[in-house]
Every structure is written in structure tokens, then in C-alpha cells.
PDB file of N, CA and C in Angstrom:
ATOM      1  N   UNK A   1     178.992 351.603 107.647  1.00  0.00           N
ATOM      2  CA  UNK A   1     177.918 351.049 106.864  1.00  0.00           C
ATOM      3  C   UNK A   1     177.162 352.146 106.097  1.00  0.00           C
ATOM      4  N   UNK A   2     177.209 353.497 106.782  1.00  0.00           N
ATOM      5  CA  UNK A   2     176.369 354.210 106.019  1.00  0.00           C
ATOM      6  C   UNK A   2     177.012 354.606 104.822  1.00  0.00           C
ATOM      7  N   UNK A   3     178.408 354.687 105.067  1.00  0.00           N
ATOM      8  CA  UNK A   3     179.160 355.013 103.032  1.00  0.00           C
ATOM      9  C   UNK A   3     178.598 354.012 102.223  1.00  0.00           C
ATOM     10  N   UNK A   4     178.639 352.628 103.000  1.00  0.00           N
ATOM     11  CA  UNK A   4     178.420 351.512 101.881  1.00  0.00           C
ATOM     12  C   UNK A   4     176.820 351.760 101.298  1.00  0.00           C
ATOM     13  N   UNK A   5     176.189 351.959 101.893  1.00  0.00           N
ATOM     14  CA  UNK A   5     174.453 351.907 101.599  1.00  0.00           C
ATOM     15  C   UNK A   5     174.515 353.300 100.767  1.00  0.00           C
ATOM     16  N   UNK A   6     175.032 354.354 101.217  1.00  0.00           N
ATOM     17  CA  UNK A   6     174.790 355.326 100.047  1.00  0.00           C
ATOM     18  C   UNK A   6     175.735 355.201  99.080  1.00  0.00           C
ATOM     19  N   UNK A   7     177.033 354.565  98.912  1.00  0.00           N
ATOM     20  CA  UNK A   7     177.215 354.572  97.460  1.00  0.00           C
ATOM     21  C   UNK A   7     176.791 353.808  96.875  1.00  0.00           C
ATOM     22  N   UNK A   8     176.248 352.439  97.220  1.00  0.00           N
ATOM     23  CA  UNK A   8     175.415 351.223  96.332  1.00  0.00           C
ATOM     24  C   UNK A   8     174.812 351.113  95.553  1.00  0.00           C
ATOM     25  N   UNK A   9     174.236 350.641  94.867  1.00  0.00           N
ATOM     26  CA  UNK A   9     173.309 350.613  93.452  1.00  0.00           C
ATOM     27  C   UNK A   9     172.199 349.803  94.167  1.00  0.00           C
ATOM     28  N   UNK A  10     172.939 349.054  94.770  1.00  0.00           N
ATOM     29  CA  UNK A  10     171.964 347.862  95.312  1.00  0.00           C
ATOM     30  C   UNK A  10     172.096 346.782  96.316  1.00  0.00           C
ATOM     31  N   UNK A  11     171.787 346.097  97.200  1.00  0.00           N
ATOM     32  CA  UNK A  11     172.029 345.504  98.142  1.00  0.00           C
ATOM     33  C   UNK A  11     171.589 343.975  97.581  1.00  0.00           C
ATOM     34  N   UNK A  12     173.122 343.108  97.955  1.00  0.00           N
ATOM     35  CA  UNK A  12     172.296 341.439  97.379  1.00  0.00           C
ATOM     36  C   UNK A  12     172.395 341.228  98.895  1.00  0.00           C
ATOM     37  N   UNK A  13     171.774 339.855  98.764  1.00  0.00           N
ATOM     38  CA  UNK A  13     171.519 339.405 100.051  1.00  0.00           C
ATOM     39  C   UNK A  13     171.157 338.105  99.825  1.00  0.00           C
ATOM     40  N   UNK A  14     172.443 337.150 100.205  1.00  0.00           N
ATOM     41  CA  UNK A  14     172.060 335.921  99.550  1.00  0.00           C
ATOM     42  C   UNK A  14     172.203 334.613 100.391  1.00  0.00           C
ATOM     43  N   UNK A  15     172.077 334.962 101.585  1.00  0.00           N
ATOM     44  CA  UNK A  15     171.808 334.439 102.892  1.00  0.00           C
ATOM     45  C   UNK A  15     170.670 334.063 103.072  1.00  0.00           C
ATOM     46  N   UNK A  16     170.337 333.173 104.254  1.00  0.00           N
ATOM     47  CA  UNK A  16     169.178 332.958 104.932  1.00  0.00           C
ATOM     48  C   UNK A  16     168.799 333.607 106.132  1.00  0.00           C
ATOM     49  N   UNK A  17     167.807 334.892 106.169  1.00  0.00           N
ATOM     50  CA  UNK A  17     168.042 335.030 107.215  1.00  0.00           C
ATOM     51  C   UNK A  17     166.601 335.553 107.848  1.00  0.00           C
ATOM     52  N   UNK A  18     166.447 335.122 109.207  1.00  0.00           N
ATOM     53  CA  UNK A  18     164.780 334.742 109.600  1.00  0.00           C
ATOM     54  C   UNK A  18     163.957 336.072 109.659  1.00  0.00           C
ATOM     55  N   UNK A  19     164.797 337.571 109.438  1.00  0.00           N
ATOM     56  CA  UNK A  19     163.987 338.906 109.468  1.00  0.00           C
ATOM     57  C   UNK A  19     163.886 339.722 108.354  1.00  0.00           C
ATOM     58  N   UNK A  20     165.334 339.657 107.879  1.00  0.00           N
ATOM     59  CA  UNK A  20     165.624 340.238 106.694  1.00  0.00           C
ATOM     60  C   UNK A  20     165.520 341.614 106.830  1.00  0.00           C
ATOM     61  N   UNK A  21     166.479 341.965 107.663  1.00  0.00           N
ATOM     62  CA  UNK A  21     166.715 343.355 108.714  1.00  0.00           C
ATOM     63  C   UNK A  21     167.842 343.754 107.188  1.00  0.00           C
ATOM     64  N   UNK A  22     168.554 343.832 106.666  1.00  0.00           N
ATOM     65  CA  UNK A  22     169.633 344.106 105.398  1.00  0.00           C
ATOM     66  C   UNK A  22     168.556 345.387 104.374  1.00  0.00           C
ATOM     67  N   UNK A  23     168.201 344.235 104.027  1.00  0.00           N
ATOM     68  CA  UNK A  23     166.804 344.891 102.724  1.00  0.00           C
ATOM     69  C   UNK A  23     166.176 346.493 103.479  1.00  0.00           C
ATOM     70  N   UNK A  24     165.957 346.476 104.852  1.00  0.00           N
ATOM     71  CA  UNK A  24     165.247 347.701 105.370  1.00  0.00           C
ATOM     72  C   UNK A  24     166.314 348.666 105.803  1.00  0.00           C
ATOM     73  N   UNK A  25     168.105 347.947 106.177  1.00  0.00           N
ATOM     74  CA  UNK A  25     168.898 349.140 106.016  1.00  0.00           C
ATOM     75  C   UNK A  25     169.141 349.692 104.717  1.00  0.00           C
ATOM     76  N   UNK A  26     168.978 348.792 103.573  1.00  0.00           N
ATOM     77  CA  UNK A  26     169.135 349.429 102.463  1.00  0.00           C
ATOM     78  C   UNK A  26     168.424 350.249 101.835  1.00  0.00           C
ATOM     79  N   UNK A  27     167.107 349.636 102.128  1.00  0.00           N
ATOM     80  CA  UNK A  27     165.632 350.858 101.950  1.00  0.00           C
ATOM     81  C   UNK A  27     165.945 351.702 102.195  1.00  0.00           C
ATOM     82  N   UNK A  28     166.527 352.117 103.695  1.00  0.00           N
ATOM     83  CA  UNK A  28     166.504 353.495 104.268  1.00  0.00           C
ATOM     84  C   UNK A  28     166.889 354.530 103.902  1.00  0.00           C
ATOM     85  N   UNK A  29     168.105 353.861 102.753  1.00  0.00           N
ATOM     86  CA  UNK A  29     168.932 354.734 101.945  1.00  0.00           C
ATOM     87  C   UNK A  29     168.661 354.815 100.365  1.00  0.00           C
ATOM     88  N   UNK A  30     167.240 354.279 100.021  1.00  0.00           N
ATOM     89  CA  UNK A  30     166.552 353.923  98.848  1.00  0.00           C
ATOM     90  C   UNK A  30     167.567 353.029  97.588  1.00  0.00           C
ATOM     91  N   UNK A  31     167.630 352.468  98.475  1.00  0.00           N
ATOM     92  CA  UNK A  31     168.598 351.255  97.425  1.00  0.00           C
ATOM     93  C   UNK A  31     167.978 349.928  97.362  1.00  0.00           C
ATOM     94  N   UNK A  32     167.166 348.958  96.230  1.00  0.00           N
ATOM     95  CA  UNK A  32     166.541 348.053  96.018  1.00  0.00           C
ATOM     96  C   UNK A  32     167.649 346.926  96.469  1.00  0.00           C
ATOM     97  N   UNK A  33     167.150 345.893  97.178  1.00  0.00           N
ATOM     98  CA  UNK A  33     167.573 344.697  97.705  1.00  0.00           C
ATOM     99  C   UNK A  33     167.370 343.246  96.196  1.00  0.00           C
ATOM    100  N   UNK A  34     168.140 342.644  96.006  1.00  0.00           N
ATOM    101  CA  UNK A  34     168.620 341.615  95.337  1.00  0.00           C
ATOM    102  C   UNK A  34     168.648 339.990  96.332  1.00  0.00           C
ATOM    103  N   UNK A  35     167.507 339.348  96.872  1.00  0.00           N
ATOM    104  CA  UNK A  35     167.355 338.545  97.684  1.00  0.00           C
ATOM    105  C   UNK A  35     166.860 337.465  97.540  1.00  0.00           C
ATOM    106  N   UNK A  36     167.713 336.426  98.155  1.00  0.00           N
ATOM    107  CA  UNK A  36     166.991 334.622  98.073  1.00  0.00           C
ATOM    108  C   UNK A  36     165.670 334.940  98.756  1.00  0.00           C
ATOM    109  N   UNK A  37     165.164 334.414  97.478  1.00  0.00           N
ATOM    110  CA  UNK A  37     163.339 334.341  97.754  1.00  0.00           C
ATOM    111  C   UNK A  37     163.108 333.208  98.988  1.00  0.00           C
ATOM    112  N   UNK A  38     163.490 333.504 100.601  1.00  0.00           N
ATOM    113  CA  UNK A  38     163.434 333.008 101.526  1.00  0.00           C
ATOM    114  C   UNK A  38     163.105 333.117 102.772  1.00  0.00           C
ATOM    115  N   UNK A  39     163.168 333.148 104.027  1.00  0.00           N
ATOM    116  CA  UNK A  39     162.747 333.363 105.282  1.00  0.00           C
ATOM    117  C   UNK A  39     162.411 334.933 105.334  1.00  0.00           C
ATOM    118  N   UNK A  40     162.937 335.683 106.052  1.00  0.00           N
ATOM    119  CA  UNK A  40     162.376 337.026 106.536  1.00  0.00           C
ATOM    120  C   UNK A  40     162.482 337.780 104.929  1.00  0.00           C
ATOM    121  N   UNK A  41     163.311 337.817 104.135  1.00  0.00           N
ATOM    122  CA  UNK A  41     163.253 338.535 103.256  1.00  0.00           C
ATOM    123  C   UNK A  41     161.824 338.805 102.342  1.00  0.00           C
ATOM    124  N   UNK A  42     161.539 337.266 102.561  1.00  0.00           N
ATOM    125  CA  UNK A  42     159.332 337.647 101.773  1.00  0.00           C
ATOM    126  C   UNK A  42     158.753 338.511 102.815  1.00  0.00           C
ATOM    127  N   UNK A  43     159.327 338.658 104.081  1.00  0.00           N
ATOM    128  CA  UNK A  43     158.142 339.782 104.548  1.00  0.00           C
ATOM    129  C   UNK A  43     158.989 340.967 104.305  1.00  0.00           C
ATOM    130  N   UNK A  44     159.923 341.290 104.440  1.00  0.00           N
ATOM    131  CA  UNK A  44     160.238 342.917 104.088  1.00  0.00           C
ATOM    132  C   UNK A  44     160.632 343.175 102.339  1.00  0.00           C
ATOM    133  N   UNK A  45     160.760 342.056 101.430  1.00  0.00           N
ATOM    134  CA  UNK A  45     160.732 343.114 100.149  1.00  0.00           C
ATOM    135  C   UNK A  45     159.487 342.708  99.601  1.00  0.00           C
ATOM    136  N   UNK A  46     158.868 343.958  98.614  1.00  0.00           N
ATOM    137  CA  UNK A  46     157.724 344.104  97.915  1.00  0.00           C
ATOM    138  C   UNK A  46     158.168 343.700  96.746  1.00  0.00           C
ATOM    139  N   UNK A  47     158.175 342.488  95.962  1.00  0.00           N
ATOM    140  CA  UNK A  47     158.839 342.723  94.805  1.00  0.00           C
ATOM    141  C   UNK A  47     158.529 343.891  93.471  1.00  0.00           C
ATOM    142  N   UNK A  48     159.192 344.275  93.154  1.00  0.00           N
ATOM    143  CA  UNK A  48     159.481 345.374  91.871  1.00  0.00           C
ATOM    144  C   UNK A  48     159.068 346.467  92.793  1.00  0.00           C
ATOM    145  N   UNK A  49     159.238 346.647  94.182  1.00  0.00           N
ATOM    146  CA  UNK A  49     158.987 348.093  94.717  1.00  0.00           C
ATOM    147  C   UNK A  49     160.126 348.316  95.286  1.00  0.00           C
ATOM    148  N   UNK A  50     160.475 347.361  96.066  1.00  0.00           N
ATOM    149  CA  UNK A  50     161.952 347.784  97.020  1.00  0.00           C
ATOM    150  C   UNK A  50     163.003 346.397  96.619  1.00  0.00           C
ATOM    151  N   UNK A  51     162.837 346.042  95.836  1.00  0.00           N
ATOM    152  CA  UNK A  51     163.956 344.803  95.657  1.00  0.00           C
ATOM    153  C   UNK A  51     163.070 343.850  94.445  1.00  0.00           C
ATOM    154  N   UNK A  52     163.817 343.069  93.967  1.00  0.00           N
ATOM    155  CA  UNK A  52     163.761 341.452  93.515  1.00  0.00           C
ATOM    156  C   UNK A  52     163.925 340.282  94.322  1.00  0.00           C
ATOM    157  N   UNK A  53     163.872 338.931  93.433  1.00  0.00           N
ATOM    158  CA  UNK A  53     163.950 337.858  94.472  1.00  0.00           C
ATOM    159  C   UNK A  53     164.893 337.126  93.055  1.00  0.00           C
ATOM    160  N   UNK A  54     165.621 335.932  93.733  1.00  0.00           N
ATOM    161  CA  UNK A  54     166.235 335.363  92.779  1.00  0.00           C
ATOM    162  C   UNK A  54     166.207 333.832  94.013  1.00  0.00           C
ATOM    163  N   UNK A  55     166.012 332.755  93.196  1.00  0.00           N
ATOM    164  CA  UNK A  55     165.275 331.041  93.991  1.00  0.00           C
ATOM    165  C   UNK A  55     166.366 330.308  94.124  1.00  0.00           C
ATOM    166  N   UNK A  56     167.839 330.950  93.857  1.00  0.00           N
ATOM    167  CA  UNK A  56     168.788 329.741  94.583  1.00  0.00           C
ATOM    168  C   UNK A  56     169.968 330.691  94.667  1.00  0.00           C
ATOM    169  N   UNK A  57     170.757 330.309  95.800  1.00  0.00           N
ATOM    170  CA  UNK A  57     171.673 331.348  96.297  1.00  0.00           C
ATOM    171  C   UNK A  57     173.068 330.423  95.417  1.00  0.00           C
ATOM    172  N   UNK A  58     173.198 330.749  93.765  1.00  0.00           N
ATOM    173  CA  UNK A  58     174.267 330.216  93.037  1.00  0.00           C
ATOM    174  C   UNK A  58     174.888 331.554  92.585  1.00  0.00           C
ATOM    175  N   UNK A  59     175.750 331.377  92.017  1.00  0.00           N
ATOM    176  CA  UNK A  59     176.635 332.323  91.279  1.00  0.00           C
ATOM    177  C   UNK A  59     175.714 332.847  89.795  1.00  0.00           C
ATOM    178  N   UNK A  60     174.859 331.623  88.764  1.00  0.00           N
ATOM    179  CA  UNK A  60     174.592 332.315  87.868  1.00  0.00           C
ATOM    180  C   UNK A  60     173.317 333.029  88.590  1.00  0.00           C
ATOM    181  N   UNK A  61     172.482 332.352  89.443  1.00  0.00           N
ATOM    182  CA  UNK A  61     171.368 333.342  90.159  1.00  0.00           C
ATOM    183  C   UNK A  61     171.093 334.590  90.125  1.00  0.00           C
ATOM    184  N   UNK A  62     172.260 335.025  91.247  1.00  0.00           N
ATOM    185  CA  UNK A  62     172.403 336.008  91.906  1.00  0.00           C
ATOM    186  C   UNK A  62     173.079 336.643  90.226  1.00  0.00           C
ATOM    187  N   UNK A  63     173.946 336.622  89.655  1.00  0.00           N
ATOM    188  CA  UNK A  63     174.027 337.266  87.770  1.00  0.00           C
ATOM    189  C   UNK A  63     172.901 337.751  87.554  1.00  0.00           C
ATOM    190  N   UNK A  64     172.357 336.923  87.305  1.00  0.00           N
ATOM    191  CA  UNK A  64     171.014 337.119  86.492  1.00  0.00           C
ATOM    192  C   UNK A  64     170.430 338.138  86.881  1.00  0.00           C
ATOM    193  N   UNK A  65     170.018 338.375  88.517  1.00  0.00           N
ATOM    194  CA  UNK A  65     169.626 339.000  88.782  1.00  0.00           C
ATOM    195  C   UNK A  65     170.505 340.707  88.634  1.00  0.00           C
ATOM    196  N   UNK A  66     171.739 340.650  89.187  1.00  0.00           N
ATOM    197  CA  UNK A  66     172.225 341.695  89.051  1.00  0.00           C
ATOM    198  C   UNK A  66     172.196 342.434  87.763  1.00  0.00           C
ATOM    199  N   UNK A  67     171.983 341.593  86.399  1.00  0.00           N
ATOM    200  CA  UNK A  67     171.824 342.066  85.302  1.00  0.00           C
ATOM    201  C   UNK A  67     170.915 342.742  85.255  1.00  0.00           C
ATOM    202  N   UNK A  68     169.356 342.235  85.407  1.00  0.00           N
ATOM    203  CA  UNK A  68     168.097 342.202  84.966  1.00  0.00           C
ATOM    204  C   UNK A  68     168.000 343.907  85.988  1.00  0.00           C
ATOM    205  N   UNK A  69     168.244 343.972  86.832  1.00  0.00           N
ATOM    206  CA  UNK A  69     168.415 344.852  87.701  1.00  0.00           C
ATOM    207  C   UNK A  69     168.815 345.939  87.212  1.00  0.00           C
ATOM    208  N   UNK A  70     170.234 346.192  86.822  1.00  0.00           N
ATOM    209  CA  UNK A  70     171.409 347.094  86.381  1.00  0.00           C
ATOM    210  C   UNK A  70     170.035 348.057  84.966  1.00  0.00           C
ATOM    211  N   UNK A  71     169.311 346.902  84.406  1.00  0.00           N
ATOM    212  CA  UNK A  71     167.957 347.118  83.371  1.00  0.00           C
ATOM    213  C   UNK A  71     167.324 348.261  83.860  1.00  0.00           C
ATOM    214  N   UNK A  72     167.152 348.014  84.829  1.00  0.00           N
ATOM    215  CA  UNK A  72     166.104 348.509  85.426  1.00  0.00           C
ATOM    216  C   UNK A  72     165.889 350.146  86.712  1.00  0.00           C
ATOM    217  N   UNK A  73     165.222 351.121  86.452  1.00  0.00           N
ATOM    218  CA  UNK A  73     165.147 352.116  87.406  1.00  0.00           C
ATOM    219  C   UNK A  73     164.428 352.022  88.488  1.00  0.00           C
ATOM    220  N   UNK A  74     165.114 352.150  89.559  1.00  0.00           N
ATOM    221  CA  UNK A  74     163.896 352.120  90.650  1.00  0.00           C
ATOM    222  C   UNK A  74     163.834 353.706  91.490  1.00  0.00           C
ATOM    223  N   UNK A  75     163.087 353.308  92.035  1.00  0.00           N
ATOM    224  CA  UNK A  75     162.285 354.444  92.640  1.00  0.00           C
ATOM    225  C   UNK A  75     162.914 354.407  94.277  1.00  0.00           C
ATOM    226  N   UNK A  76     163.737 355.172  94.793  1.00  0.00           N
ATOM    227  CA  UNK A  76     164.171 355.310  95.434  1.00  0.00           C
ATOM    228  C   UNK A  76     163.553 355.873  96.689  1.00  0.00           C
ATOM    229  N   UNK A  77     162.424 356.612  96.102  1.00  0.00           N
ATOM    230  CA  UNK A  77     161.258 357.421  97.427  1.00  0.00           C
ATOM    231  C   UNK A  77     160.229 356.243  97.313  1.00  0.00           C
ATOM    232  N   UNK A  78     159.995 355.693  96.419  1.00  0.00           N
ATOM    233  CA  UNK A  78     158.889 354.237  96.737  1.00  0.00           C
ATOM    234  C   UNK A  78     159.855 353.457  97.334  1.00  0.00           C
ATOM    235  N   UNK A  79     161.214 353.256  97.422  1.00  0.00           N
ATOM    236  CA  UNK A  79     162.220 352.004  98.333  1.00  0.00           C
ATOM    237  C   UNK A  79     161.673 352.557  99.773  1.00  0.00           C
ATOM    238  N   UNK A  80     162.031 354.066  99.731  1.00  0.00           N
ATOM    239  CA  UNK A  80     162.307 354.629 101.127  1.00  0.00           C
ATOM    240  C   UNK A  80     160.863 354.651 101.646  1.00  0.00           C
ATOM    241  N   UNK A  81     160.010 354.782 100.867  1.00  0.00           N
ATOM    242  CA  UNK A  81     158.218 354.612 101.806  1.00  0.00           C
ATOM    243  C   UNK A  81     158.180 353.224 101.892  1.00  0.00           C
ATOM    244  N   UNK A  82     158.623 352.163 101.152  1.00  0.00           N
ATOM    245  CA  UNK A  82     157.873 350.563 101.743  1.00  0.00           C
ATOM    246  C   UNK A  82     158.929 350.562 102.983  1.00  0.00           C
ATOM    247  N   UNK A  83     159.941 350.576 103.218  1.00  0.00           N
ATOM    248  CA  UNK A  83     160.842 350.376 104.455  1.00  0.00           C
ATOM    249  C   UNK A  83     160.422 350.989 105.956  1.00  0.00           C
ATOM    250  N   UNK A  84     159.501 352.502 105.081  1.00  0.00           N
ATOM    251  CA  UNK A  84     159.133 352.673 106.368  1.00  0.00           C
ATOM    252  C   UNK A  84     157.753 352.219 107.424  1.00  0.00           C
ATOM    253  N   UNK A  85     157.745 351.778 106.447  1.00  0.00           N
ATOM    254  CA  UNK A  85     156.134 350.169 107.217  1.00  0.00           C
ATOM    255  C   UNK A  85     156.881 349.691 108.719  1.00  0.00           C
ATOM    256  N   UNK A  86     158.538 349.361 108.212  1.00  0.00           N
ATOM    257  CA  UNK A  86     158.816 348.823 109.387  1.00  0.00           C
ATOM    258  C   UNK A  86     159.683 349.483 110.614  1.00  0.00           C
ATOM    259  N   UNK A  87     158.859 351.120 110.367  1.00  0.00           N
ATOM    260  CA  UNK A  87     159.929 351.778 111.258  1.00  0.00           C
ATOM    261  C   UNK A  87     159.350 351.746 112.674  1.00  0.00           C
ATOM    262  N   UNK A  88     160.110 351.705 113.960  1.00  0.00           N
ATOM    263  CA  UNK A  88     159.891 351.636 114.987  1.00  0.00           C
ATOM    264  C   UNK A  88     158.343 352.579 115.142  1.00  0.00           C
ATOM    265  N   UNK A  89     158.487 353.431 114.827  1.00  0.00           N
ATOM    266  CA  UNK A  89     157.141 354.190 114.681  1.00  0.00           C
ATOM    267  C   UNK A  89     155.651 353.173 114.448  1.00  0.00           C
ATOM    268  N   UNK A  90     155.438 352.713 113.091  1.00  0.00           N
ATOM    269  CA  UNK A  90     154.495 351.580 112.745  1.00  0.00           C
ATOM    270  C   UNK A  90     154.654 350.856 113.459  1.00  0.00           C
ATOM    271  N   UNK A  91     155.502 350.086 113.750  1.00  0.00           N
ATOM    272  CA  UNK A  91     155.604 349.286 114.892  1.00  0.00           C
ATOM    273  C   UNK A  91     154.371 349.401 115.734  1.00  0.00           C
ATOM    274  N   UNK A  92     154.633 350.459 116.590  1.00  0.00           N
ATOM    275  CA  UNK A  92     153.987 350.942 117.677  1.00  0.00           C
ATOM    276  C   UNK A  92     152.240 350.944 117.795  1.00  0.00           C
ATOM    277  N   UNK A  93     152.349 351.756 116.195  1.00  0.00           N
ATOM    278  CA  UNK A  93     150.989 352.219 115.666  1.00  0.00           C
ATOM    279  C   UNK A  93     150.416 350.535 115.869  1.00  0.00           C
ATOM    280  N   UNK A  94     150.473 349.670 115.419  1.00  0.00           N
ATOM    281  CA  UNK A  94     150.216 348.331 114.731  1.00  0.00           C
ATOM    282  C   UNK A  94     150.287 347.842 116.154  1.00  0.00           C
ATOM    283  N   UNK A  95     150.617 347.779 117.319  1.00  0.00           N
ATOM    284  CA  UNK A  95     150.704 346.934 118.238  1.00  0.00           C
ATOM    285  C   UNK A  95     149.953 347.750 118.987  1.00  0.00           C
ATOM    286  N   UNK A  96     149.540 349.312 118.494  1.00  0.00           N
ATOM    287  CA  UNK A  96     148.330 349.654 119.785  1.00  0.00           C
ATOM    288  C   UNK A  96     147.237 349.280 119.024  1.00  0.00           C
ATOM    289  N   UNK A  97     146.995 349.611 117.936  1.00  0.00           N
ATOM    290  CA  UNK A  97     145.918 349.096 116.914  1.00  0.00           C
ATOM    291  C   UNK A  97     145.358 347.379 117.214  1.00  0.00           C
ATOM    292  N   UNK A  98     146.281 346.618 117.525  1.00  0.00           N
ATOM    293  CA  UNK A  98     146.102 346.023 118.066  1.00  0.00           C
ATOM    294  C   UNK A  98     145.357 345.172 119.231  1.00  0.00           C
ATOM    295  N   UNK A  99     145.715 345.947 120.126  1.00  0.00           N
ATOM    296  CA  UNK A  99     145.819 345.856 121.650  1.00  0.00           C
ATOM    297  C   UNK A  99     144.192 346.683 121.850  1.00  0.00           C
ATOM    298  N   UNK A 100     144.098 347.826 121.181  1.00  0.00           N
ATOM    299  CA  UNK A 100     142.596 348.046 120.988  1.00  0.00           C
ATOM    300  C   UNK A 100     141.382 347.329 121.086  1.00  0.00           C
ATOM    301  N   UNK A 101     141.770 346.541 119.540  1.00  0.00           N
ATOM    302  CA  UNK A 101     140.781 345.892 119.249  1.00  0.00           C
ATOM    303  C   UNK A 101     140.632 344.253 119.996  1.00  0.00           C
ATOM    304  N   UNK A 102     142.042 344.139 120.633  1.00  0.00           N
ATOM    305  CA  UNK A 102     141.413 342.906 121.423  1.00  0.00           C
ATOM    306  C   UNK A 102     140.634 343.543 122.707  1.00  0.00           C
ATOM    307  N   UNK A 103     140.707 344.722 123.154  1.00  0.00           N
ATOM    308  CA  UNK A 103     139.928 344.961 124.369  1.00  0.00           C
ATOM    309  C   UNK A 103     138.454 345.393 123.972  1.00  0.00           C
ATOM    310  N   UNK A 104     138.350 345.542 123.025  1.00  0.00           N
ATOM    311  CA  UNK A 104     136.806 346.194 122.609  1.00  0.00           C
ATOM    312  C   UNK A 104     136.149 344.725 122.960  1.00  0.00           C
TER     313      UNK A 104
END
């Protein structure tokens, strides 16, 4: 998987899927995600920071998008900083941050 993510341009993702764990391996390797505007994927892409969204998982859809895309430069150290919101690290931070403030 890691050849595929670093030679990529871009990651589609045109599934349903409830975390949208894809988009943050592709981040990792600063490659913008191409995704049905659906379940987990609205919480991990930022649109125009780490990916697009495209509203029906068809053949001209997912085109469109790959076009509009191919347009377009992204920022590969802004892919690789929004992805890392969800690194095991934040995680942590965010669930003691947490856990804090319910005991205060």
C-alpha cells in the first residue's frame, strides 16, 4: 500500500464507509482524497484542504471530479497537517482534554 499512496496523484473513494480511515492513509502521504460526500468521509476531509467531495457514486461523478482535480494544486504539507488531527497522538490529547474537564 505504501507504493500505491506514494505514487498517486490522488485517492478516490467512492464507497460508503462509516470512518473514512482511506482519506487519512492518503493524507499521510499528502495525497488529496476524491470522496462520496457521505458517512465518515465528512468528518475526515476538509474540503479544498485535503480532498473534494463529489454527491453520487456514478461514473460521470467521480469524472468530473477527477478532472476538476487534475486543475488543480494541492498542498501536500496542508494534506499532511489536516490528517494529522487524527493521529493517535490527538487522539489522546482530546480524550484527556476531555476527561479533565468533566472532573473539574
Amino acid at each position: 500500500m505504501r507504493w500505491a499512496y506514494e505514487h498517486a496523484v490522488a485517492l478516490v473513494a467512492a464507497s460508503h464507509e462509516d470512518f473514512g480511515l482511506t482519506p487519512l492513509e492518503a493524507g499521510a502521504f499528502g495525497k488529496p482524497t476524491l470522496a462520496l460526500r457521505a458517512g465518515g468521509y465528512l468528518d475526515t476531509i476538509a474540503e479544498g484542504v485535503n480532498g473534494t467531495f463529489f454527491d453520487e457514486p456514478t461514473a460521470k461523478a467521480i469524472r468530473d471530479a477527477v478532472i476538476t482535480t487534475r486543475e488543480r494544486t494541492w498542498d501536500s504539507e496542508a494534506v499532511r497537517a489536516h490528517v494529522d488531527a487524527f493521529s493517535p497522538e490527538r487522539f489522546a490529547e482530546r480524550l484527556q482534554k476531555a476527561v479533565t474537564q468533566l472532573s473539574q
